[in-house]
C-alpha atoms as a PDB file:
ATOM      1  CA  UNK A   1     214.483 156.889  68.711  1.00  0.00           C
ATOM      2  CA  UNK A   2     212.418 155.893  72.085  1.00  0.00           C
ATOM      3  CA  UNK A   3     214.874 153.839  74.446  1.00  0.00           C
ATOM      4  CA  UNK A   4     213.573 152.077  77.645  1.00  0.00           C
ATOM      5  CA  UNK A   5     216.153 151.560  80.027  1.00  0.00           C
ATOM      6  CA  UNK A   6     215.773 149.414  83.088  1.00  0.00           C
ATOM      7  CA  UNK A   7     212.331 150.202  83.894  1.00  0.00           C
ATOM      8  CA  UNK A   8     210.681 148.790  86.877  1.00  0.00           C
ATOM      9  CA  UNK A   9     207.704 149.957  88.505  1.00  0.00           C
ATOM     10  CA  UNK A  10     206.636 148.962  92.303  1.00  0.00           C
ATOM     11  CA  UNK A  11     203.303 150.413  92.994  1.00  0.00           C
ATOM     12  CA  UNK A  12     202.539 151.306  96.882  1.00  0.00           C
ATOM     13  CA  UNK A  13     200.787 148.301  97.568  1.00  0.00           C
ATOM     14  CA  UNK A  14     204.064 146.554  96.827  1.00  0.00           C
ATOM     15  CA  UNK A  15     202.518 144.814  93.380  1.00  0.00           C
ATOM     16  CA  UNK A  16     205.890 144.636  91.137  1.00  0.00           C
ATOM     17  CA  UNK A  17     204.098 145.765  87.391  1.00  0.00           C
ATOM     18  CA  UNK A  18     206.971 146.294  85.659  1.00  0.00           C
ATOM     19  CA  UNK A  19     211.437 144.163  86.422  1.00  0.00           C
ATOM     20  CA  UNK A  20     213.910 145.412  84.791  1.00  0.00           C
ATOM     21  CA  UNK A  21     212.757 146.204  81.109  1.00  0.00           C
ATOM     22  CA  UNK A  22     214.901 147.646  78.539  1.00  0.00           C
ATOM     23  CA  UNK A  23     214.246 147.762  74.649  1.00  0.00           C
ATOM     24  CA  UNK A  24     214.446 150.529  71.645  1.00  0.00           C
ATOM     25  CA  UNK A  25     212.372 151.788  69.229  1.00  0.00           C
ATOM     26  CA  UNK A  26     213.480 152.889  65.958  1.00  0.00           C
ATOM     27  CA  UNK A  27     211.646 155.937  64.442  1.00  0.00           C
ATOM     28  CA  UNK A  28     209.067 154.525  61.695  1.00  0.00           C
ATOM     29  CA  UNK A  29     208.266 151.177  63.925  1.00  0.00           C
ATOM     30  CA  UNK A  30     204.762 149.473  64.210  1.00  0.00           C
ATOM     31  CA  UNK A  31     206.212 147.843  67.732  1.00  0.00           C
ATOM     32  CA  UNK A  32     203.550 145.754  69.598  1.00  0.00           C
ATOM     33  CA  UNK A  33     203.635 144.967  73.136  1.00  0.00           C
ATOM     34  CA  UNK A  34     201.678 141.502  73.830  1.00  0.00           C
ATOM     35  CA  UNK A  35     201.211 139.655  77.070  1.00  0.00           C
ATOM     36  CA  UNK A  36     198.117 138.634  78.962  1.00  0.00           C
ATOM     37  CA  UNK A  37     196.029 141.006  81.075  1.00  0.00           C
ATOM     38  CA  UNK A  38     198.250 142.153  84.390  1.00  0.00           C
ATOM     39  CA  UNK A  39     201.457 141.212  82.120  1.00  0.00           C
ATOM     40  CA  UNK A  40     202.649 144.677  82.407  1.00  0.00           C
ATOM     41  CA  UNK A  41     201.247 146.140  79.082  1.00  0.00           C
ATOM     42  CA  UNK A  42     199.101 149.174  80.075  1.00  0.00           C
ATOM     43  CA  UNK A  43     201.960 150.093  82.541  1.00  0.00           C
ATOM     44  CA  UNK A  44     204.672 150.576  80.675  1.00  0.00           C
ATOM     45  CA  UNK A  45     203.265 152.499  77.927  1.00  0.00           C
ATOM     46  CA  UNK A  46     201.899 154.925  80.779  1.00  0.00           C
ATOM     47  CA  UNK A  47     205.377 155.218  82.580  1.00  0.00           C
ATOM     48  CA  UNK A  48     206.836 155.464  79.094  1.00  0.00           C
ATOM     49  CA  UNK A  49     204.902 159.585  78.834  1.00  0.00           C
ATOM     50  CA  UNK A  50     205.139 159.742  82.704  1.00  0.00           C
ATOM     51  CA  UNK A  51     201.145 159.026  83.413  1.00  0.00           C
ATOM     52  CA  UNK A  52     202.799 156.978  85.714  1.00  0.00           C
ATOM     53  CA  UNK A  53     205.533 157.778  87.292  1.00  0.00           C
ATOM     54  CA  UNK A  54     208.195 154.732  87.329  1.00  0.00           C
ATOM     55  CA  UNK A  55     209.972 153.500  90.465  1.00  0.00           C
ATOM     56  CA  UNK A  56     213.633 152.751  88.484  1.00  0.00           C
ATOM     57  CA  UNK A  57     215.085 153.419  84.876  1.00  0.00           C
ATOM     58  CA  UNK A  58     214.335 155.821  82.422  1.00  0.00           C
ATOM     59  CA  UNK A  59     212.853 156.383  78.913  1.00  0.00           C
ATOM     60  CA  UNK A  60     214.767 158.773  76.688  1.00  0.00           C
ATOM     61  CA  UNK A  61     213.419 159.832  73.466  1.00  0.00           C
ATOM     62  CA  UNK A  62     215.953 160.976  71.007  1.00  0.00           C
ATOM     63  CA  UNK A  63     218.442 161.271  74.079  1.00  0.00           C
ATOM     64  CA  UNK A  64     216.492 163.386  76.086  1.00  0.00           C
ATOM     65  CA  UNK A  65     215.423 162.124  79.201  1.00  0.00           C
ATOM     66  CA  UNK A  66     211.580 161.980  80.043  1.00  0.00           C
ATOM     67  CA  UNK A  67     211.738 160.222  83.233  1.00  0.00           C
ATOM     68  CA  UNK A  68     213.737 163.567  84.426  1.00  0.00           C
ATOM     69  CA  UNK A  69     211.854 165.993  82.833  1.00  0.00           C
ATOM     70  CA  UNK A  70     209.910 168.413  84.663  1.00  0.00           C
ATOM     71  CA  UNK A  71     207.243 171.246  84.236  1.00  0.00           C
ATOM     72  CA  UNK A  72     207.301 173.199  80.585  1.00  0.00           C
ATOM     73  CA  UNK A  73     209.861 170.803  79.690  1.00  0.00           C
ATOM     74  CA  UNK A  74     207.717 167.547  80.702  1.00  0.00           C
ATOM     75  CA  UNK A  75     204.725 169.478  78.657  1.00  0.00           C
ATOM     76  CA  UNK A  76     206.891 170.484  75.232  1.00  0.00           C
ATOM     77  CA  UNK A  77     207.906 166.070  75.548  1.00  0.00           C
ATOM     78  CA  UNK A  78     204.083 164.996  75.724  1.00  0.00           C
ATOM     79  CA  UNK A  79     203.115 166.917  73.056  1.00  0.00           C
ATOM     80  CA  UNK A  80     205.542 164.074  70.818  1.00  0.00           C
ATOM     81  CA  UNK A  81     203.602 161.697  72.494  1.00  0.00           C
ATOM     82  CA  UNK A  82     200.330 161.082  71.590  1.00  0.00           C
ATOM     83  CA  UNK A  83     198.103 158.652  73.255  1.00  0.00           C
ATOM     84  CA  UNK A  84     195.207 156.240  72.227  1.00  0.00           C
ATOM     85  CA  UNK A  85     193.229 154.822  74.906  1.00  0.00           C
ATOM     86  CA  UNK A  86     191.626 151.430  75.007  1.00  0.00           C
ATOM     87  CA  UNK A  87     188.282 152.849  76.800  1.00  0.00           C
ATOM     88  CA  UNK A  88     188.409 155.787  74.499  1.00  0.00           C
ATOM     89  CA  UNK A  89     188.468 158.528  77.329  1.00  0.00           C
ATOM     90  CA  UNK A  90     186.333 161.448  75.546  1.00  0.00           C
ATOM     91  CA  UNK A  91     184.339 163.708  77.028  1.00  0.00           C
ATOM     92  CA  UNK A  92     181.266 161.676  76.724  1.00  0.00           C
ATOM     93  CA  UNK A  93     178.594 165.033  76.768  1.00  0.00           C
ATOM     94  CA  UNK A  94     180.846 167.151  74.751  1.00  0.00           C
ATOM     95  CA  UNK A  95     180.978 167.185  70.881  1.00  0.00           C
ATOM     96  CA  UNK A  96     183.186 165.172  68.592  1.00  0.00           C
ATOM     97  CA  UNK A  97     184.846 168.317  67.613  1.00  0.00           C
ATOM     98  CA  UNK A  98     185.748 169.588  70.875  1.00  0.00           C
ATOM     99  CA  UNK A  99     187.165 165.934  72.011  1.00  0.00           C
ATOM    100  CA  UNK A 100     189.286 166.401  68.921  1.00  0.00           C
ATOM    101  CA  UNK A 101     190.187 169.784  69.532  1.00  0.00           C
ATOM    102  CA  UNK A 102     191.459 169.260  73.692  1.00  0.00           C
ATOM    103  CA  UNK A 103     194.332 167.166  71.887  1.00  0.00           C
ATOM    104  CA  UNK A 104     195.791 170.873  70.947  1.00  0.00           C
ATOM    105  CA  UNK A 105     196.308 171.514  75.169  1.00  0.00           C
ATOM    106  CA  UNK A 106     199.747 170.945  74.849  1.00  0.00           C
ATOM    107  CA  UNK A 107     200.047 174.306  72.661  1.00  0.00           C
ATOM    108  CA  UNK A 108     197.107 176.523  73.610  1.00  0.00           C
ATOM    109  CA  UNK A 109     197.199 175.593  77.365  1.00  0.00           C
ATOM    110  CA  UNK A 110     194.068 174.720  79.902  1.00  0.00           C
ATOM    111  CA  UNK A 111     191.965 177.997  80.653  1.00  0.00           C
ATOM    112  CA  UNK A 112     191.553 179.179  76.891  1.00  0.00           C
ATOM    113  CA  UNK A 113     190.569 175.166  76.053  1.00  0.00           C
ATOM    114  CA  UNK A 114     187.771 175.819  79.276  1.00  0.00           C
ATOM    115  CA  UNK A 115     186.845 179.013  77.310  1.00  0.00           C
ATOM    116  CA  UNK A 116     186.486 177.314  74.008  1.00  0.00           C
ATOM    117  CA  UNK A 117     188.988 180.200  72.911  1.00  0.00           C
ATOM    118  CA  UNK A 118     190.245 178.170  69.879  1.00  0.00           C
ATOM    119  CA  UNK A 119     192.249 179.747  67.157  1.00  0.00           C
ATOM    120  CA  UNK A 120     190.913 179.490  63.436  1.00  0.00           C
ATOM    121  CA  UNK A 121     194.164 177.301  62.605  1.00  0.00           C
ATOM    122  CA  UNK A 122     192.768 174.760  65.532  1.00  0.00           C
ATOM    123  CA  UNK A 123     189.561 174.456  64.377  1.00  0.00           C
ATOM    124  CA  UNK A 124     190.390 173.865  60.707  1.00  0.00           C
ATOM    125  CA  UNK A 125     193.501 171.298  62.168  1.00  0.00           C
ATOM    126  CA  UNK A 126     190.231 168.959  63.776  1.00  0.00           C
ATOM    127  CA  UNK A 127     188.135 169.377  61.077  1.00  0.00           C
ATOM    128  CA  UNK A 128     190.815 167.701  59.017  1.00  0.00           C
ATOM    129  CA  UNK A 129     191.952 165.578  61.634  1.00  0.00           C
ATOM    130  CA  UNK A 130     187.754 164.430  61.629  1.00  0.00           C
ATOM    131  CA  UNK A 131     188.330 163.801  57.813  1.00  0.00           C
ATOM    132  CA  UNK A 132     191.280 161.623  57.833  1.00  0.00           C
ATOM    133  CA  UNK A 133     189.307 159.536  60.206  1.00  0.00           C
ATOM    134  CA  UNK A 134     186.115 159.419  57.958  1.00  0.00           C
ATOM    135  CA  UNK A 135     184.305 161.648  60.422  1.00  0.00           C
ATOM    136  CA  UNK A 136     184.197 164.817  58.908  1.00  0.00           C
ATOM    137  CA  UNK A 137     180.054 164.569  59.224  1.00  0.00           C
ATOM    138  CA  UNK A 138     180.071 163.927  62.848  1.00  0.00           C
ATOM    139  CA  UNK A 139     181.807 167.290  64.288  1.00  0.00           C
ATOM    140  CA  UNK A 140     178.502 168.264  66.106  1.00  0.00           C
ATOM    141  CA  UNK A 141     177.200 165.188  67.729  1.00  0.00           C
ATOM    142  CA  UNK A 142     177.660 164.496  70.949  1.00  0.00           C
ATOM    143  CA  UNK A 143     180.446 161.931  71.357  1.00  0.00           C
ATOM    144  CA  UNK A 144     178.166 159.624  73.330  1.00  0.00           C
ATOM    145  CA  UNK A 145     176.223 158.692  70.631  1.00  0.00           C
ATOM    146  CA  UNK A 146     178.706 157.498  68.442  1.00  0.00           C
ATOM    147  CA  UNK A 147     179.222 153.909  68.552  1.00  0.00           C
ATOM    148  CA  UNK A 148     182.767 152.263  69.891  1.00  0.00           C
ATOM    149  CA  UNK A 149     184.479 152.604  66.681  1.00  0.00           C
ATOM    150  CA  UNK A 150     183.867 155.745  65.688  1.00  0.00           C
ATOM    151  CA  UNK A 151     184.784 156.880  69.432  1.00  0.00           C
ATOM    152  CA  UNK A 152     188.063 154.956  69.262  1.00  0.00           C
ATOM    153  CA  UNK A 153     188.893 157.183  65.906  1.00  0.00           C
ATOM    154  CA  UNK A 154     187.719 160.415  67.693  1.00  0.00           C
ATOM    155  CA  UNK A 155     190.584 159.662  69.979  1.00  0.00           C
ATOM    156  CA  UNK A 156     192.800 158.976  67.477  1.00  0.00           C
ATOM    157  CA  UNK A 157     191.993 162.322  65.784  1.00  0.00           C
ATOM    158  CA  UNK A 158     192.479 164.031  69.072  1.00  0.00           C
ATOM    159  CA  UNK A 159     196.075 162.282  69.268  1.00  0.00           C
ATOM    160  CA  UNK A 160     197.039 163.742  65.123  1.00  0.00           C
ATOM    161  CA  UNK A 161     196.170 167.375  67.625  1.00  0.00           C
ATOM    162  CA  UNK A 162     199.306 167.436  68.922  1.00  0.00           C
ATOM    163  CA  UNK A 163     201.732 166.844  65.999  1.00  0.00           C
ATOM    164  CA  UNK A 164     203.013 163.626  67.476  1.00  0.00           C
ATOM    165  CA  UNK A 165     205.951 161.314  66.435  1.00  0.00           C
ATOM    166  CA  UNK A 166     205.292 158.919  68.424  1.00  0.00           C
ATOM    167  CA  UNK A 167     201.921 157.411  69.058  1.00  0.00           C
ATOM    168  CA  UNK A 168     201.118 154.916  72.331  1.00  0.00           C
ATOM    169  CA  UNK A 169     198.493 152.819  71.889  1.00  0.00           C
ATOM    170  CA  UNK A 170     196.878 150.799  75.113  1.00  0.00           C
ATOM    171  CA  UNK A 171     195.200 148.035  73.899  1.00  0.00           C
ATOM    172  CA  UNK A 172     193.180 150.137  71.219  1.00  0.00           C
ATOM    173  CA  UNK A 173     190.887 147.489  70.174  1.00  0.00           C
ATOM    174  CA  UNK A 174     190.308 145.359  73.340  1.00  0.00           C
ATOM    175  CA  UNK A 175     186.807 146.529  73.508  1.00  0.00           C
ATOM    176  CA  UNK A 176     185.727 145.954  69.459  1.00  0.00           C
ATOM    177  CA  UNK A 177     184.895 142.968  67.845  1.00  0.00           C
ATOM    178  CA  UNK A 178     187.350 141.408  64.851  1.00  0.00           C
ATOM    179  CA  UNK A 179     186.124 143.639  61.785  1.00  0.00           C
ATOM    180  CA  UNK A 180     186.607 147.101  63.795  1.00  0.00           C
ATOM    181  CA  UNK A 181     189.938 146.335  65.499  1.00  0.00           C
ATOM    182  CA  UNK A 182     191.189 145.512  61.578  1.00  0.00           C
ATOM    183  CA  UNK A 183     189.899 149.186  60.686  1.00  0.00           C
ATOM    184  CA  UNK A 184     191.329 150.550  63.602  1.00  0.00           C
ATOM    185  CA  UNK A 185     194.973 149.443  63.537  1.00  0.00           C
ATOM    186  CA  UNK A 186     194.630 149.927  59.587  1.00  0.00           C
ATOM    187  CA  UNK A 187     194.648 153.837  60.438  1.00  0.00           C
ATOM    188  CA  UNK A 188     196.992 153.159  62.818  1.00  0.00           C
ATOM    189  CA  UNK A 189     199.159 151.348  60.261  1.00  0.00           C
ATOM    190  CA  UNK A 190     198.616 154.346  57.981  1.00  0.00           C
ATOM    191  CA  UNK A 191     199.451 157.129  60.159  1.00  0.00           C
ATOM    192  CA  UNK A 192     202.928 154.798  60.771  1.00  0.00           C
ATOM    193  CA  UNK A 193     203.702 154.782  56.435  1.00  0.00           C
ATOM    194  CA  UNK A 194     203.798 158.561  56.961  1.00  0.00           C
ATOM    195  CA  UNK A 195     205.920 158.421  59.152  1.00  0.00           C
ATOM    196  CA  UNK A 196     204.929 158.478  62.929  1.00  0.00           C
ATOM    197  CA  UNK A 197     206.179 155.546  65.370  1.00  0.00           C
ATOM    198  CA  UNK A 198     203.820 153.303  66.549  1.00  0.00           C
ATOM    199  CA  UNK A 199     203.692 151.543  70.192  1.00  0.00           C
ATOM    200  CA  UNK A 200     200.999 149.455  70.134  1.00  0.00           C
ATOM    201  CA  UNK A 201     199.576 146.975  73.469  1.00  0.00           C
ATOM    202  CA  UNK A 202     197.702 144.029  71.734  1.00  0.00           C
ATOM    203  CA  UNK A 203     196.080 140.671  73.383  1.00  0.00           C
ATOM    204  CA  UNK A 204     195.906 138.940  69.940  1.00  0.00           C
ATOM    205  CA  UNK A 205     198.675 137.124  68.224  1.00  0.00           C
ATOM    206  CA  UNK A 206     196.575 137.189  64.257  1.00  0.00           C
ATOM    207  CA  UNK A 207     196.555 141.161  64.694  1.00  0.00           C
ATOM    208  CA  UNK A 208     200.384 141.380  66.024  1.00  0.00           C
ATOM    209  CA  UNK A 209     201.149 138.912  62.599  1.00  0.00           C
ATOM    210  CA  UNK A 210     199.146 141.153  60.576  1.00  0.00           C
ATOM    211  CA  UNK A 211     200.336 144.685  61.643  1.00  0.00           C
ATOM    212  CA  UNK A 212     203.589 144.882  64.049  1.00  0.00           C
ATOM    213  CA  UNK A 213     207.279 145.315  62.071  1.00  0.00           C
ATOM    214  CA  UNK A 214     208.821 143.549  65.790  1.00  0.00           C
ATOM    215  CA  UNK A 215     207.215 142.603  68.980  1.00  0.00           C
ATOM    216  CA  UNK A 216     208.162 142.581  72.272  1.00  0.00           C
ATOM    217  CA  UNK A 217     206.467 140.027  75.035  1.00  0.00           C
ATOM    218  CA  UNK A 218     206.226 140.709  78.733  1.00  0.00           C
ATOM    219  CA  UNK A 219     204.866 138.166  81.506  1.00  0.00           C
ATOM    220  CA  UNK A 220     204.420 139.405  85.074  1.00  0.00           C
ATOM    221  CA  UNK A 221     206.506 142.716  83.847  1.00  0.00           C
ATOM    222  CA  UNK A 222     209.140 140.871  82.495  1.00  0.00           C
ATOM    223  CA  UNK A 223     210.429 141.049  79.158  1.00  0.00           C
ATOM    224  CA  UNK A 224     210.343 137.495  77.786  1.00  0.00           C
ATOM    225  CA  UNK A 225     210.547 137.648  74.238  1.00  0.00           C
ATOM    226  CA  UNK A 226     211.789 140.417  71.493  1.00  0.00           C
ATOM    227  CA  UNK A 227     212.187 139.986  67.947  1.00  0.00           C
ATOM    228  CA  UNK A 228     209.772 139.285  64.739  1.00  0.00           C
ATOM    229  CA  UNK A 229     205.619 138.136  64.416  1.00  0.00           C
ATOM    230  CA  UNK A 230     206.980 135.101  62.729  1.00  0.00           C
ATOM    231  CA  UNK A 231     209.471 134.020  65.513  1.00  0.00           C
ATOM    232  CA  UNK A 232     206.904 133.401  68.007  1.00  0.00           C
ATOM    233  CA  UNK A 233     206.371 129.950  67.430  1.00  0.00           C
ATOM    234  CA  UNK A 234     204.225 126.792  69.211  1.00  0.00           C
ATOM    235  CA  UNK A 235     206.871 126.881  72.023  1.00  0.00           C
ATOM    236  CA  UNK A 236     207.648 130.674  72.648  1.00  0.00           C
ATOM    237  CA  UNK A 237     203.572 130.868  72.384  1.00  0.00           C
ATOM    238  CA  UNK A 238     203.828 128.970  75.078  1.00  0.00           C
ATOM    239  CA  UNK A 239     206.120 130.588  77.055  1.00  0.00           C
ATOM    240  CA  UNK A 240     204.538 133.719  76.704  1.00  0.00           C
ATOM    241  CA  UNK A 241     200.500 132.574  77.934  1.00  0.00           C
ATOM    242  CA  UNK A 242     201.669 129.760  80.099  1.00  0.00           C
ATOM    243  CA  UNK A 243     199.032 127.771  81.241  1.00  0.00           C
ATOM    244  CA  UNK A 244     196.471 130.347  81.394  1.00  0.00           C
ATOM    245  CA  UNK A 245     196.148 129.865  76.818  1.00  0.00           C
ATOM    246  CA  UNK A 246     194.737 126.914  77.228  1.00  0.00           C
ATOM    247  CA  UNK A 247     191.834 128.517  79.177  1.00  0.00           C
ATOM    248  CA  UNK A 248     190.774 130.837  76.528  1.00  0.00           C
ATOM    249  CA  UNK A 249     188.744 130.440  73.052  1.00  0.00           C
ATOM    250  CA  UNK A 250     191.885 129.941  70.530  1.00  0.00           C
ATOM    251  CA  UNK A 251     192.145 129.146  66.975  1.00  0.00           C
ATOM    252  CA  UNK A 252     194.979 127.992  64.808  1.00  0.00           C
ATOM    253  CA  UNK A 253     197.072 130.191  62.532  1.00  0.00           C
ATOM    254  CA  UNK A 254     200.011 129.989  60.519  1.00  0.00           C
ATOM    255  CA  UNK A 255     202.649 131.656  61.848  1.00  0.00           C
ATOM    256  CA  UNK A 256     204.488 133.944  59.441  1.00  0.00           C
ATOM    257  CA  UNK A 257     207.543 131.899  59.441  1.00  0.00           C
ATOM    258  CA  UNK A 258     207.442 128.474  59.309  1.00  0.00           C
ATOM    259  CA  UNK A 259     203.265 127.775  58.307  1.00  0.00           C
ATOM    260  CA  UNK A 260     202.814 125.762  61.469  1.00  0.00           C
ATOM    261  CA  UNK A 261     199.645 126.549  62.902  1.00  0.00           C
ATOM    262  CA  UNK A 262     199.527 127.835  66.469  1.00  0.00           C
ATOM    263  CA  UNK A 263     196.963 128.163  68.900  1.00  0.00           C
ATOM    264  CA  UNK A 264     196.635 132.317  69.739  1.00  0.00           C
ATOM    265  CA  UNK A 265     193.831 133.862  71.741  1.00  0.00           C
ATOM    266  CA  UNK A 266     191.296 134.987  69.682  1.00  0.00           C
ATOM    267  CA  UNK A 267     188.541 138.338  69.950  1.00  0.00           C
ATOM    268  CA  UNK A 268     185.107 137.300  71.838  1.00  0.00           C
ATOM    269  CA  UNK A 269     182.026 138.535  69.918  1.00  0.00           C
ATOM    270  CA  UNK A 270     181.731 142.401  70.425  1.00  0.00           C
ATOM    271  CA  UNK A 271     178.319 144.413  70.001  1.00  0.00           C
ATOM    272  CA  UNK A 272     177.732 145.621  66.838  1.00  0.00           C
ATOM    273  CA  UNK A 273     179.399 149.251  66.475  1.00  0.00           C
END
């Protein structure tokens, strides 16, 4: 179980990103983290494996501290904590295969990855890593010439690397258009049936219905809403954009609960991936 507990983050400039949030995850979760852009999102998923280091609180995964933990101990943690990135963050010149294959750092450590000096084990661990992401054929290219959502599932392969049970996901699909954020939190969603917990930063309330088990809603890094997709009605909708909804494209959906449509924000067009 991941617990947050009283986290608040003050960054030098004296911007407040994160007041006083607490919340738990239960092992086997899909939990998603909505909220407009500055809301706090991207923050607390990277204080939550210490990319950023918080100001209060702490986050404790199965009782053990991370917000305390330092050196090996802070490197055995991250390895349980795999992390999907919403600009993808490969090695742009390198090949798909070694992208995949830096996600095994945690266990073979930093000059034998600069070396290439992978084991046999690692090698056949990204190939199939490739495969479960339907990119077995694209081990050799050059990661650059992939398109977006074929990168975004190179760094989810790279994430299966380390073994995780526990996967953080900022904003995975901001930068796709509708059809490739559905594939994308689909293997997302999968990787959750067998098992591994899913934190998940999302914009759009027809994905969060779709794929998150609970939800949790910051705005201006505080926690103003936790409980099920369906809850979230016309008025906590509301309460979570503020005025700023009304400014963006919307459409109306059902909610889960009660049929009523609500407006939500919905994805701009996307290039073609």
């Amino acid at each position: 179980m991941l617990s947050v507990e009283h986290l608040t983050k003050t960054y030098p400039n004296g911007t407040t990103a994160l007041k006083d949030v607490s919340f738990t995850v239960q092992d086997g979760e899909f939990l998603v983290v909505i909220g407009l852009s500055g809301s706090g999102k991207s923050t607390l998923l990277r204080c939550i494996n210490r990319l950023i280091e918080p100001t209060h609180g702490r986050v404790l995964l199965d009782g053990v501290d991370v917000t305390a933990a330092r050196g090996r101990e802070l490197r055995h943690l991250r390895r349980h904590i795999g992390m999907v990135f919403q600009h993808f963050n490969l090695v742009r010149r390198s090949s798909v295969l070694t992208n995949v294959l830096s996600g095994r750092l945690g266990y073979s450590g930093t000059l034998k990855s600069l070396l290439g000096l992978w084991t046999r084990e690692d090698r056949e661990r990204a190939r199939h890593a490739l495969d479960r992401m339907g990119l077995a054929n694209k081990a050799a290219r050059r990661a650059d010439s992939l398109s977006g959502g074929q990168q975004q599932r190179v760094g989810i392969a790279r994430t299966l690397m380390q073994e995780p049970r526990i996967i953080l996901a900022d904003e995975p699909v901001a930068s796709l258009d509708p059809v490739l954020s559905h594939s994308i939190l689909r293997y997302l969603e999968q990787l959750n049936k067998e098992g591994i917990t899913v934190l998940c930063s999302l914009h759009f309330l027809d994905l969060v219905h779709r794929y998150a088990t609970r939800v949790i809603a910051l705005k201006d890094g505080v926690k103003v809403f936790e409980g099920l997709p369906g809850e979230i009605d016309r008025a906590k909708f509301q309460e979570i954009y503020g005025e700023e909804a009304q400014e963006v494209r919307a459409t109306s959906v059902p909610t889960a609960a009660t049929g009523t449509p609500i407006s939500v924000p919905v994805q701009p067009p996307a290039s073609p991936a």
